[in-house]
N, C-alpha and C. Protein backbone atom coordinates (compact mmCIF):
# COMPACT_ATOMS: atom_id res chain seq x y z
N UNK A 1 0.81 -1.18 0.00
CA UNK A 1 0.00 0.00 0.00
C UNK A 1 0.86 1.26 0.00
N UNK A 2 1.81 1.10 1.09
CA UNK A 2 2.52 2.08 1.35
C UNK A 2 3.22 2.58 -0.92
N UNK A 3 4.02 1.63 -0.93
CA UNK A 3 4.80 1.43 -2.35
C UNK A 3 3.89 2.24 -3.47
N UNK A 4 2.54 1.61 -3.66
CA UNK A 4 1.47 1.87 -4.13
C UNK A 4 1.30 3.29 -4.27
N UNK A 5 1.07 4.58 -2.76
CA UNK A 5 1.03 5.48 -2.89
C UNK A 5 1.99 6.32 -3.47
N UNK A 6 3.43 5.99 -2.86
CA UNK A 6 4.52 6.68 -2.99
C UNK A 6 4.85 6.63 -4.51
N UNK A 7 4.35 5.48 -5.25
CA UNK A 7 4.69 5.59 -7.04
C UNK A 7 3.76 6.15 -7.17
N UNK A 8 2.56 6.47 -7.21
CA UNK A 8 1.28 7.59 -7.77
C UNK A 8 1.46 8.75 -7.45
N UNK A 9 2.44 9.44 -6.54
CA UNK A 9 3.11 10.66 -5.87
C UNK A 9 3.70 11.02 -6.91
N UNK A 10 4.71 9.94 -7.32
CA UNK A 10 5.87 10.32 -8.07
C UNK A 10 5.13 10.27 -9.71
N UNK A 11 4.72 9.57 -10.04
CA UNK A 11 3.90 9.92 -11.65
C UNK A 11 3.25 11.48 -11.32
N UNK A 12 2.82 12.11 -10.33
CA UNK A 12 1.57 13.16 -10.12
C UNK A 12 3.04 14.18 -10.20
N UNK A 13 3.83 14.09 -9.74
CA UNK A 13 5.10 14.86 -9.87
C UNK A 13 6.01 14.37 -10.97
N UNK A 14 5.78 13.94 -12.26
CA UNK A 14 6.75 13.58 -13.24
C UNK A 14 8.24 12.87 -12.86
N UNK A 15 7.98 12.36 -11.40
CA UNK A 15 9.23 11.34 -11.20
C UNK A 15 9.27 9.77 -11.61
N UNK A 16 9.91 9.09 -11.66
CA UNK A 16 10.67 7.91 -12.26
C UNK A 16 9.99 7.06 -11.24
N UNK A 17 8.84 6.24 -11.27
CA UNK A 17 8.52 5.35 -10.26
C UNK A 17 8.52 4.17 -9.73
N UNK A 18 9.94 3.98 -10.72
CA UNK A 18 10.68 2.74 -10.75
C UNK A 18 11.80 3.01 -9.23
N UNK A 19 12.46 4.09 -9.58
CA UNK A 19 13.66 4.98 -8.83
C UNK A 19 12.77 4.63 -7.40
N UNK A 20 11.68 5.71 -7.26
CA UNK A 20 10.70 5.57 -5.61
C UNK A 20 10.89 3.94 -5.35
N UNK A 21 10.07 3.17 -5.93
CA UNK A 21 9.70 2.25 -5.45
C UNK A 21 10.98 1.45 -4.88
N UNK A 22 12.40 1.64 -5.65
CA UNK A 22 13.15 1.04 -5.29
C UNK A 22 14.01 1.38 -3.89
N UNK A 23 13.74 2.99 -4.11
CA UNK A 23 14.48 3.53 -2.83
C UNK A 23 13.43 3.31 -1.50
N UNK A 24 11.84 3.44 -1.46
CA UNK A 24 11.44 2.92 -0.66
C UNK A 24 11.52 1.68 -0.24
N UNK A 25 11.21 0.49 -1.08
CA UNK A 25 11.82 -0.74 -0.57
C UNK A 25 12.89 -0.80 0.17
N UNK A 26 14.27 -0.16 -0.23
CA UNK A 26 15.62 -0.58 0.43
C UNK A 26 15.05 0.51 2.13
N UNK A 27 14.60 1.49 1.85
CA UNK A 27 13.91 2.25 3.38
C UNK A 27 13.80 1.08 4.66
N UNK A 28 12.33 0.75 3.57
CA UNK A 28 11.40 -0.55 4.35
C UNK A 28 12.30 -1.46 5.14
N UNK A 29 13.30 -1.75 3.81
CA UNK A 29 13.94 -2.79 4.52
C UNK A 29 14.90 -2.69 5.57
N UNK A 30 15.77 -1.74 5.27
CA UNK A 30 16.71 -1.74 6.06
C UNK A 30 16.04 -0.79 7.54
N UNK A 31 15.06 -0.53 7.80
CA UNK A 31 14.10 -0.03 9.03
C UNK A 31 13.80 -1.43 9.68
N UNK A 32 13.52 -2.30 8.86
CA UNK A 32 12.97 -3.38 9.28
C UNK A 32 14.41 -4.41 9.80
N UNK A 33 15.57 -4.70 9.65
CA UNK A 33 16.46 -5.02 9.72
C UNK A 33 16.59 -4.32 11.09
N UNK A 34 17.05 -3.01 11.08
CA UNK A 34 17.40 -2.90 12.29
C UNK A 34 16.78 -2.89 13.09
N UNK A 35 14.87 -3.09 13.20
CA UNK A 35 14.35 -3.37 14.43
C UNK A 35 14.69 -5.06 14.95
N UNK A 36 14.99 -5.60 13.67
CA UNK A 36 15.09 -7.30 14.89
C UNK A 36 16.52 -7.20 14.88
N UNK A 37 17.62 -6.54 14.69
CA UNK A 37 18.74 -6.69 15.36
C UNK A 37 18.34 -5.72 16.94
N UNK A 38 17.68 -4.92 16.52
CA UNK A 38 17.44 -4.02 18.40
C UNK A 38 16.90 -5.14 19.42
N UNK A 39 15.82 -5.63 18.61
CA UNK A 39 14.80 -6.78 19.49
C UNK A 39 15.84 -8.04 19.67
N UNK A 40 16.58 -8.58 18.82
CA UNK A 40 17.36 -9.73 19.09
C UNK A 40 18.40 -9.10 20.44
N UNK A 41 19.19 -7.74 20.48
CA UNK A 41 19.97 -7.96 21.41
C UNK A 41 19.01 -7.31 22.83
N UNK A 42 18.01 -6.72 22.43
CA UNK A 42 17.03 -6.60 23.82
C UNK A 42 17.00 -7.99 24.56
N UNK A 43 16.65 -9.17 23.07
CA UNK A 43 16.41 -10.49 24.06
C UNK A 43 17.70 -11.12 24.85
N UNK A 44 19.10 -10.86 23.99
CA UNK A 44 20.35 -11.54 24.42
C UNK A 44 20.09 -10.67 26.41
N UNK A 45 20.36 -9.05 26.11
CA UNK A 45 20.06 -8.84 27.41
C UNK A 45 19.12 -9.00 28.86
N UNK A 46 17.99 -9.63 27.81
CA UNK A 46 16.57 -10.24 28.92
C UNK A 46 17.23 -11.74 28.89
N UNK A 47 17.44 -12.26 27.74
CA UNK A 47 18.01 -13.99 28.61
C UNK A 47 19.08 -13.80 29.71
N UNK A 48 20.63 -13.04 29.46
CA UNK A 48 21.62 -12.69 30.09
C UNK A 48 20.87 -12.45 31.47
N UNK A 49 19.86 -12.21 32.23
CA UNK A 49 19.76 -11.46 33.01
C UNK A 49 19.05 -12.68 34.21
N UNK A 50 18.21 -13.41 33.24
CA UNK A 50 17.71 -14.40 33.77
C UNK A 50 18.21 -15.77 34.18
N UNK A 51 19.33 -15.81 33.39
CA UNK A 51 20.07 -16.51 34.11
C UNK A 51 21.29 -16.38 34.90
């Protein structure tokens, strides 16, 4: 959805909506990457603690 809007932005503004879609994806992703490396070492520090 998100992808969806952001290329109909960019046609409504004569941009390349190949370019958006690709730079949002790598966004998405790499946002998404670093929340489960945050959450993975949140958990190393909640196991570490418990035992």
């Amino acid at each position: 959805m998100i992808i969806e809007k952001v290329r109909r932005l960019a046609e409504d503004n004569n941009l390349n909506p190949n370019i958006i879609d690709v730079v949002y994806r790598n966004m998405i992703n790499s946002f998404i990457n670093m929340e489960l490396e945050e959450h993975s070492q949140i958990n190393k520090i909640k196991y570490s603690k418990s035992n």
